[in-house]
Protein backbone atom coordinates (compact mmCIF):
# COMPACT_ATOMS: atom_id res chain seq x y z
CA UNK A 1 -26.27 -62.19 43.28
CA UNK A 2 -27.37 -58.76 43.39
CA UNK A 3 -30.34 -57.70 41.28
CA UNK A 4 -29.41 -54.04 40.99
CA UNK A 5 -29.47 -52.54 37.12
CA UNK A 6 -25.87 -52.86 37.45
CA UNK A 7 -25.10 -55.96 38.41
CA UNK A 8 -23.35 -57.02 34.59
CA UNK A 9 -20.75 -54.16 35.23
CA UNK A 10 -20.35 -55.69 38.39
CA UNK A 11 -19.50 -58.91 37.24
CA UNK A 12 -17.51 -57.41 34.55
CA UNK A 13 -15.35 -55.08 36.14
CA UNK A 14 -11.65 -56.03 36.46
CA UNK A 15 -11.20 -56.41 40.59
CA UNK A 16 -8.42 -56.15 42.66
CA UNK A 17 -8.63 -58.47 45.82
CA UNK A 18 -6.59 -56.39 48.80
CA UNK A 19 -7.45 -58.57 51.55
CA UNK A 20 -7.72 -62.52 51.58
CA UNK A 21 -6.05 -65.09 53.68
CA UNK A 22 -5.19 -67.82 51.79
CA UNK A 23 -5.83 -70.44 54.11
CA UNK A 24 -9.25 -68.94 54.66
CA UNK A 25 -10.19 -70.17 51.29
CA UNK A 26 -9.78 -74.14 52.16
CA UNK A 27 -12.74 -75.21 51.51
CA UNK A 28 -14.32 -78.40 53.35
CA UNK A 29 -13.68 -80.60 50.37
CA UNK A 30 -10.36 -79.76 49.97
CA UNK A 31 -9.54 -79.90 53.88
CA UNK A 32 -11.33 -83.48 54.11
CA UNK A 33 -9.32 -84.20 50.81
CA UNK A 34 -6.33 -83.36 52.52
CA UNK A 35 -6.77 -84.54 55.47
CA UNK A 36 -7.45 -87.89 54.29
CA UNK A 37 -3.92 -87.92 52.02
CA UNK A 38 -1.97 -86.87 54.67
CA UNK A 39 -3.19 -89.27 57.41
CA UNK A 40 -4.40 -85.81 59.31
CA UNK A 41 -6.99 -86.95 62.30
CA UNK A 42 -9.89 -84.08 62.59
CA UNK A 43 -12.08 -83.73 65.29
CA UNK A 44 -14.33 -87.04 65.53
CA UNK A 45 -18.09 -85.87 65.44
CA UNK A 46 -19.26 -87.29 68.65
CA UNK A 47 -16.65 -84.52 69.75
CA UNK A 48 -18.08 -81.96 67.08
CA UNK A 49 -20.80 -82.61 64.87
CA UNK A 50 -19.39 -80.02 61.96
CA UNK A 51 -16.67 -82.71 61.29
CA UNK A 52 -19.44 -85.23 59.90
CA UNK A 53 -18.93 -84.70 56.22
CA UNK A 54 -18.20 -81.19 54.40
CA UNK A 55 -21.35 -80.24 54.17
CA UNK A 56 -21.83 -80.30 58.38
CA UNK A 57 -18.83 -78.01 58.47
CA UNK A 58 -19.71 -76.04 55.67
CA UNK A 59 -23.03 -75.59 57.68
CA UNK A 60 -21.50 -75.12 60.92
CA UNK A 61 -19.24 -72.01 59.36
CA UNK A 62 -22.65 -69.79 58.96
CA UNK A 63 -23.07 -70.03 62.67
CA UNK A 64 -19.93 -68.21 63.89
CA UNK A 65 -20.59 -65.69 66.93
CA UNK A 66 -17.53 -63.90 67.33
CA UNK A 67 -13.65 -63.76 65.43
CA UNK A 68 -12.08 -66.15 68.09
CA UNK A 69 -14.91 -68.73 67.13
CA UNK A 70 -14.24 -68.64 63.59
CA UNK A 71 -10.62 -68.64 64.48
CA UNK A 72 -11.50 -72.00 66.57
CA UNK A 73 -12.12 -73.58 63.15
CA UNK A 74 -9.24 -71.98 60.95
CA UNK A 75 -6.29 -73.58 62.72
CA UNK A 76 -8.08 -76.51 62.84
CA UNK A 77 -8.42 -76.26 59.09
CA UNK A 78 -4.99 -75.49 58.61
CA UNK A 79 -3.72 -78.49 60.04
CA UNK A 80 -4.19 -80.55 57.11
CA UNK A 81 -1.95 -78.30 55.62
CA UNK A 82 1.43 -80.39 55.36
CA UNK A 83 3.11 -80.82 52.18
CA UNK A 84 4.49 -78.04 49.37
CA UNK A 85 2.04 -79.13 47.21
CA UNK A 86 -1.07 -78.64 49.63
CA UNK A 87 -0.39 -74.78 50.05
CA UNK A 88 0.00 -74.56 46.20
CA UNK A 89 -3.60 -76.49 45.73
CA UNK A 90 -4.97 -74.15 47.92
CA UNK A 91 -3.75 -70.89 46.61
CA UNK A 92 -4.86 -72.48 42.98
CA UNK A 93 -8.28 -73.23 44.05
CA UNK A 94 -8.37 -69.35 45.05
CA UNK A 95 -7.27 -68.15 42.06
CA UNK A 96 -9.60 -69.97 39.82
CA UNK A 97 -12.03 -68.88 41.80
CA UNK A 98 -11.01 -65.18 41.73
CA UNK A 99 -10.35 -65.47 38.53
CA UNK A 100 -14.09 -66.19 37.66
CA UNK A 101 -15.10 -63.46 39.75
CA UNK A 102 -12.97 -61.01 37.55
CA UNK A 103 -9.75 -60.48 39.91
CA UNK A 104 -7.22 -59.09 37.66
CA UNK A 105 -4.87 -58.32 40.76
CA UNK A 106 -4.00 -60.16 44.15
CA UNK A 107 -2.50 -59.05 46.94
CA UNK A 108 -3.38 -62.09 49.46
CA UNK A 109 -1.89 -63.33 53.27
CA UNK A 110 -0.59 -66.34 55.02
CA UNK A 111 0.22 -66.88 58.18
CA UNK A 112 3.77 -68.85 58.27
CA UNK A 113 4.15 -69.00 61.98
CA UNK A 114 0.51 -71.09 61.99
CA UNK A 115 2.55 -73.31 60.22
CA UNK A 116 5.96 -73.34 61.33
CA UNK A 117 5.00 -73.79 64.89
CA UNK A 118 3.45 -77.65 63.58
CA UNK A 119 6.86 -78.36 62.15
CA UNK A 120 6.16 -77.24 58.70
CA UNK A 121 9.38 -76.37 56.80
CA UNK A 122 9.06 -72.05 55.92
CA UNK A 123 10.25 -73.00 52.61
CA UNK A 124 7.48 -75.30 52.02
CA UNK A 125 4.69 -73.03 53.05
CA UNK A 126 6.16 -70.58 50.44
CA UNK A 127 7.67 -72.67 47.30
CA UNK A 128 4.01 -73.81 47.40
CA UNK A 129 2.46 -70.25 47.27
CA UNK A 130 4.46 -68.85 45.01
CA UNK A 131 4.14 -71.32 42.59
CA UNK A 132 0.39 -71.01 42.80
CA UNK A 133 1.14 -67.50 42.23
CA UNK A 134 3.03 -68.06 38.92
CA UNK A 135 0.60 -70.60 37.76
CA UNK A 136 -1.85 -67.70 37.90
CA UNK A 137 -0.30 -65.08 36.00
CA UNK A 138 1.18 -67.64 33.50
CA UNK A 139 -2.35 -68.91 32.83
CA UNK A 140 -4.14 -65.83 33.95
CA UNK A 141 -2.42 -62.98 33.45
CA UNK A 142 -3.07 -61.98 36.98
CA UNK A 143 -1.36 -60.26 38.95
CA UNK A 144 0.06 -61.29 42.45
CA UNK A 145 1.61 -60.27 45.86
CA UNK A 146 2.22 -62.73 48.61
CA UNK A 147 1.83 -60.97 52.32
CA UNK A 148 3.29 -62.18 54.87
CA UNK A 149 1.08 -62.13 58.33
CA UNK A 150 1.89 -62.44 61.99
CA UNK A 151 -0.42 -63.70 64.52
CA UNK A 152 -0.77 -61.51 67.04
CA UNK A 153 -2.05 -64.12 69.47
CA UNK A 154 1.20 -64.97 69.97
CA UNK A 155 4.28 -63.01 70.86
CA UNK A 156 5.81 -60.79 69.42
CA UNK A 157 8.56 -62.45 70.38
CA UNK A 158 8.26 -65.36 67.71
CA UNK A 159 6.62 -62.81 64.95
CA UNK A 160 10.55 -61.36 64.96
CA UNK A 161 11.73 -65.10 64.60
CA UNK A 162 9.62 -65.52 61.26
CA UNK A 163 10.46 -61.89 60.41
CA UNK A 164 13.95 -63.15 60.41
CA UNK A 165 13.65 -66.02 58.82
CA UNK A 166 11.46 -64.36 55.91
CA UNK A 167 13.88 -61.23 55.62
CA UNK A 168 15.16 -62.32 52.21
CA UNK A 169 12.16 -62.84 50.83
CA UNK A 170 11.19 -59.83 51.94
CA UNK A 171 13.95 -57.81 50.43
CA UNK A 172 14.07 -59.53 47.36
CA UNK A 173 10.48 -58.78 46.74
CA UNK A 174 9.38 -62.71 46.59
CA UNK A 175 6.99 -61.07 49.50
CA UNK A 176 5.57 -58.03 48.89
CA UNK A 177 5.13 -56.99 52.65
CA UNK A 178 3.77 -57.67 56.19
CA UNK A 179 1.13 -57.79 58.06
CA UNK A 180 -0.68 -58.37 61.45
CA UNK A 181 -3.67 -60.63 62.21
CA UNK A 182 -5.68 -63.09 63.92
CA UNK A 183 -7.59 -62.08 67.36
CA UNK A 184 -7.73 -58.53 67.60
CA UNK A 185 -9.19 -57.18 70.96
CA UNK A 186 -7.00 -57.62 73.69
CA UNK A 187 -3.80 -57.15 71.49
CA UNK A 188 -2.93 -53.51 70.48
CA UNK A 189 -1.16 -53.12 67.54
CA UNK A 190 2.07 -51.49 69.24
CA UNK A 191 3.41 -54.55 70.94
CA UNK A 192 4.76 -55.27 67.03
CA UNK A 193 6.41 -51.39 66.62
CA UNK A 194 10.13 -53.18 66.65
CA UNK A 195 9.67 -55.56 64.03
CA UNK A 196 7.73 -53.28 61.51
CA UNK A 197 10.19 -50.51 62.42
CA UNK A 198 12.93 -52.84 61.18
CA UNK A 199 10.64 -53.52 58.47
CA UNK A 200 10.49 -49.50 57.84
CA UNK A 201 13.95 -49.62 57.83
CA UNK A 202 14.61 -52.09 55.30
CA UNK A 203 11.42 -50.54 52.98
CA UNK A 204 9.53 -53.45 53.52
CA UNK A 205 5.75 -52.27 53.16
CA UNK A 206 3.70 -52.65 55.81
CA UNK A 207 -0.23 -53.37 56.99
CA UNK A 208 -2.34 -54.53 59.33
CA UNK A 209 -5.77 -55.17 60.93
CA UNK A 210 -7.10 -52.75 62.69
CA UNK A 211 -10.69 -51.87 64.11
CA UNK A 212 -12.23 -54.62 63.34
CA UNK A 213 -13.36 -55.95 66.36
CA UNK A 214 -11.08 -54.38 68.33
CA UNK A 215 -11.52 -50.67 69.02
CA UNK A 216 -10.78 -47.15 66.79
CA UNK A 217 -7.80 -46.63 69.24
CA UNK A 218 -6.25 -49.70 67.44
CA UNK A 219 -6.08 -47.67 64.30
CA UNK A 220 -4.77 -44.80 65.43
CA UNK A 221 -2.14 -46.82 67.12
CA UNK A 222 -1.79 -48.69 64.23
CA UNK A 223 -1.02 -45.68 61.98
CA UNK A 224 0.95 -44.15 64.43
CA UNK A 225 3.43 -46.92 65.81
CA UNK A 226 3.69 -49.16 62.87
CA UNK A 227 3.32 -46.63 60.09
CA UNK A 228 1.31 -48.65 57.49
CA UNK A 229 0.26 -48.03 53.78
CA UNK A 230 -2.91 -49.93 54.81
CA UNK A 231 -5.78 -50.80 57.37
CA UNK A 232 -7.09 -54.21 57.10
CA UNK A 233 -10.57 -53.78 57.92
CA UNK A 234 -10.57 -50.45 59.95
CA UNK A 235 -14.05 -50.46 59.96
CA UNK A 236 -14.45 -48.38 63.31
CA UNK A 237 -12.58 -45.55 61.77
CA UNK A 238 -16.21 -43.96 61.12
CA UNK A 239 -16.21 -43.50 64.69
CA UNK A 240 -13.87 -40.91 64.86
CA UNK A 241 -14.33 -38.33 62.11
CA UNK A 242 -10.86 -36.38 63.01
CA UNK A 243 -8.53 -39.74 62.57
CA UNK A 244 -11.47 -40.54 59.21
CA UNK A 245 -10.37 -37.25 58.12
CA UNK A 246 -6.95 -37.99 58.67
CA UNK A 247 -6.80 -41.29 56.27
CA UNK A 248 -8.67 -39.46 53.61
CA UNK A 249 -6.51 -36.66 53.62
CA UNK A 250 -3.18 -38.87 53.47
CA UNK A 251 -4.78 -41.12 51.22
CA UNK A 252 -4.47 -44.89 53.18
CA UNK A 253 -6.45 -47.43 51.75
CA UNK A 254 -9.00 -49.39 53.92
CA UNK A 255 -9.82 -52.65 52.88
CA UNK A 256 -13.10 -53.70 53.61
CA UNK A 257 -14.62 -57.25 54.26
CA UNK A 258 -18.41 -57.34 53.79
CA UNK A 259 -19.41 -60.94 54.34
CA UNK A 260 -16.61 -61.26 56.70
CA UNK A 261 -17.96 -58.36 59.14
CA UNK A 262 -21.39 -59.99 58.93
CA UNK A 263 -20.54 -63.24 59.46
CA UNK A 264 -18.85 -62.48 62.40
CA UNK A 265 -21.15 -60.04 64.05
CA UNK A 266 -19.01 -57.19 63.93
CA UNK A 267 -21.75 -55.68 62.24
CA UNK A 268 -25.85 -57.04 62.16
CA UNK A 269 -25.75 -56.10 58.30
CA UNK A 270 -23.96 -54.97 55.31
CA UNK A 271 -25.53 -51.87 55.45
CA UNK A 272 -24.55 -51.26 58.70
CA UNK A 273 -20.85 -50.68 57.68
CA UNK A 274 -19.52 -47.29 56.95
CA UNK A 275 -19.24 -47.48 53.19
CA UNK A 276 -21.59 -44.40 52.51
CA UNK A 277 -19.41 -42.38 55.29
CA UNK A 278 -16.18 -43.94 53.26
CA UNK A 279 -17.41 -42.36 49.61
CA UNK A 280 -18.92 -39.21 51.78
CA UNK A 281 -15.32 -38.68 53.34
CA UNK A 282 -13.18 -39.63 50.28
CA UNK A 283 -11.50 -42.44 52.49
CA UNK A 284 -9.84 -45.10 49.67
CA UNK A 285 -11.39 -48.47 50.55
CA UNK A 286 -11.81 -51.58 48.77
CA UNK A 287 -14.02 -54.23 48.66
CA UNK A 288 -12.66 -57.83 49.76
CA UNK A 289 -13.62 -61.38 50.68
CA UNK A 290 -11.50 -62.20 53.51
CA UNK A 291 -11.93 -65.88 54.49
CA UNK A 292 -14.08 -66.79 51.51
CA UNK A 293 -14.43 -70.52 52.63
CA UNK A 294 -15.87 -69.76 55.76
CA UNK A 295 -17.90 -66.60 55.22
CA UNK A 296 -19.98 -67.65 52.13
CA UNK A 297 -18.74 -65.09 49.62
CA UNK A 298 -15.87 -64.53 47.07
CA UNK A 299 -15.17 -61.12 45.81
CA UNK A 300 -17.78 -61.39 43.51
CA UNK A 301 -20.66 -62.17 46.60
CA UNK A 302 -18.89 -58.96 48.26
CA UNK A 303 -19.48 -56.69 45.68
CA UNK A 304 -22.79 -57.57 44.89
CA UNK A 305 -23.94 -57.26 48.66
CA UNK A 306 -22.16 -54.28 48.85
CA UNK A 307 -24.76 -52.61 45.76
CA UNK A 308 -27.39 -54.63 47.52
CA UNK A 309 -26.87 -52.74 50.48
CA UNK A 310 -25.86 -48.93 49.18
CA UNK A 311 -26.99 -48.82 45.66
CA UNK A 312 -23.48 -47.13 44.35
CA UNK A 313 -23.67 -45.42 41.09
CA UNK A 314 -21.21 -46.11 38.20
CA UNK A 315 -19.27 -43.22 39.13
CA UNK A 316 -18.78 -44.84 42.62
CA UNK A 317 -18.28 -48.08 41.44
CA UNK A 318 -15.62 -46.38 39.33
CA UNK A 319 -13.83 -44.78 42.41
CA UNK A 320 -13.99 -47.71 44.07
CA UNK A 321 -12.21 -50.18 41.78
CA UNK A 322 -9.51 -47.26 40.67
CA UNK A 323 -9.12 -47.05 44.93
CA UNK A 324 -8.53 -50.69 45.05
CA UNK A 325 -5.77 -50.70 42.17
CA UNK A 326 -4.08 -47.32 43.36
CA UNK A 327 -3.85 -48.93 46.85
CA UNK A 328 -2.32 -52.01 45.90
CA UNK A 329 1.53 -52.60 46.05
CA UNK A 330 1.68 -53.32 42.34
CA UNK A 331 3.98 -50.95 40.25
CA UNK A 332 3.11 -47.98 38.30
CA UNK A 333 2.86 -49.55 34.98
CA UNK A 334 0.51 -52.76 36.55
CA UNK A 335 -1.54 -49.52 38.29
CA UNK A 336 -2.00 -47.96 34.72
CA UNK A 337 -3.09 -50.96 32.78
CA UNK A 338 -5.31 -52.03 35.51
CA UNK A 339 -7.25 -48.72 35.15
CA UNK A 340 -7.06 -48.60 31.76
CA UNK A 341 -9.22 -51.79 32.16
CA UNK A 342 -11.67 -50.37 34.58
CA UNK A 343 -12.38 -47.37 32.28
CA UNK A 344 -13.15 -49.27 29.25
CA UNK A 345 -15.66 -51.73 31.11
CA UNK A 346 -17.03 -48.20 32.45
CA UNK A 347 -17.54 -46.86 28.84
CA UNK A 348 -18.70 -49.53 27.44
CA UNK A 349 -21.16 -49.87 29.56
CA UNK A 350 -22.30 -46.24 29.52
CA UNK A 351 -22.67 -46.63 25.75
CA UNK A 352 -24.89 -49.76 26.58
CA UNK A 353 -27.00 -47.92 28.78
């Protein structure tokens, strides 16, 4: 935890979580768990030491080199993924999670086709979810939005399969939107243009990841093919100050992943990403946790490294968070309490100080 003078408005502060994959929060007790109740064989550890106990894999998750290395691990992970009620353990063991680290708002992915493609029912995947989601605003009062992701290691071909078979959802607002993600370089964004322009169609909101590890072209190509409300990551768009210029100026939120870009040697440090240029620029961005499970950090850690790194002032803080709110796909009434919230932790702690 940070040990910056404002660290207690830090923890206080009502967050809004913008990007988080939900089966990048299975931790290595519940995957073991799991594993074990649903007869699920891991990796033996003569193959792969990390598979000892939970705390090798735990240990072996700090040592990522690259995205496709973590990514090694995830769909392993996900594997012991079977039954309804294992996706709706998992999103709960998020929430209460989140909820400790002051998320007041949700807006978090899955990957159905991850599933599907290991015979997993769709329906399963999200009866599960969205009853962790209720569950959380019943007990809560948080707010939620289910995102549904394709994996753009894989055809585009099958994404338009699941985009098919979700297209209810979609349109009845059980899912708030899509998304793109998995391994980035060596998969421009465009090869997806006919399913989110159906998706555009149909007012189905749209984002994806972009410029992460993959190059500043991606985002342009991104914003200019699939038309999204968001960039998931994006954080090579300080590279090119005319396209920077161009997300400030029509206000798209970036969501940023602190831990996540360290962790993965995208970046060497947290204060090697482009926050600073972010604030500087007026780009909207928000602070995230990704994968939490496997990148040592819940919102809370991401925050805190974030003021260890930049030292933002309360006023920043304060843009930040109302960024993160005004970005989300919640509706204008959810947008106004939310920031109601923000101000009067910002007051109050102005009259403390």
């Amino acid at each position: 935890m940070c040990k910056s003078p404002l660290h207690d408005f830090i923890v206080r502060v009502p967050k809004v979580e913008l990007h988080m994959h939900l089966e990048g929060s299975l931790e290595p007790s519940l995957l073991f768990a799991l594993a074990r109740r649903n007869g699920i064989a891991l990796p033996s550890p003569e193959d792969d030491a990390a598979f000892a106990s939970p705390d090798a894999l735990l240990n072996r998750y700090s040592r990522f080199t690259s995205l496709d290395d973590f990514l090694h691990y995830y769909f392993i992970g996900m594997g012991v993924l079977v039954q309804q009620q294992d996706f709706e353990a998992l999103a709960w063991e998020y929430f209460v999670r989140a909820h400790a680290d002051g998320v007041i708002h949700a807006e978090v992915f899955f990957d159905p086709q991850a599933h599907t493609s290991r015979g997993i029912k769709y329906a399963a995947v999200v009866e599960g979810f969205v009853k962790a989601c209720q569950r959380a605003e019943s007990e809560f009062g948080m707010s939620t939005k289910l995102i549904l992701c394709f994996l753009r290691h894989l055809p585009a071909s099958e994404a338009a399969i699941t985009f098919g078979d979700a297209k209810d959802d979609l349109m009845s607002g059980r899912l708030a939107g899509i998304g793109l993600d998995s391994s980035e370089k060596g998969f421009p964004p465009g090869a997806w243009k006919f399913i989110y322009d159906q998706a555009k169609e149909s007012k189905i909101k749209r984002t994806a990841h972009a410029g992460e590890e993959g190059p500043v072209e991606y985002i342009r190509e991104a914003l200019e093919q699939l038309d999204i409300a968001r960039i998931d990551h994006g954080i090579r768009l300080a590279e090119d100050a005319e396209l920077m210029r161009a997300v400030a100026q029509r206000n798209i939120m970036v969501t940023l992943c602190p831990l996540s870009n360290v962790r993965l040697q995208c970046v060497k440090d947290v204060a090697d990403l482009p926050v600073r240029q972010f604030l500087d620029a007026d780009v909207a961005f928000s602070i995230n946790s990704d994968d939490p499970a496997y990148f040592g950090g819940y919102i809370l850690d991401n925050y805190c490294a974030v003021q260890e790194a930049f030292s933002l002032t309360l006023d920043e803080w304060r843009k930040v968070a109302n960024a993160a709110i005004m970005g989300s796909w919640c509706d204008d009434s959810r947008k106004g309490a939310v920031m109601s919230k923000i101000e009067h932790v910002v007051e109050n702690h102005r009259r403390r100080n």
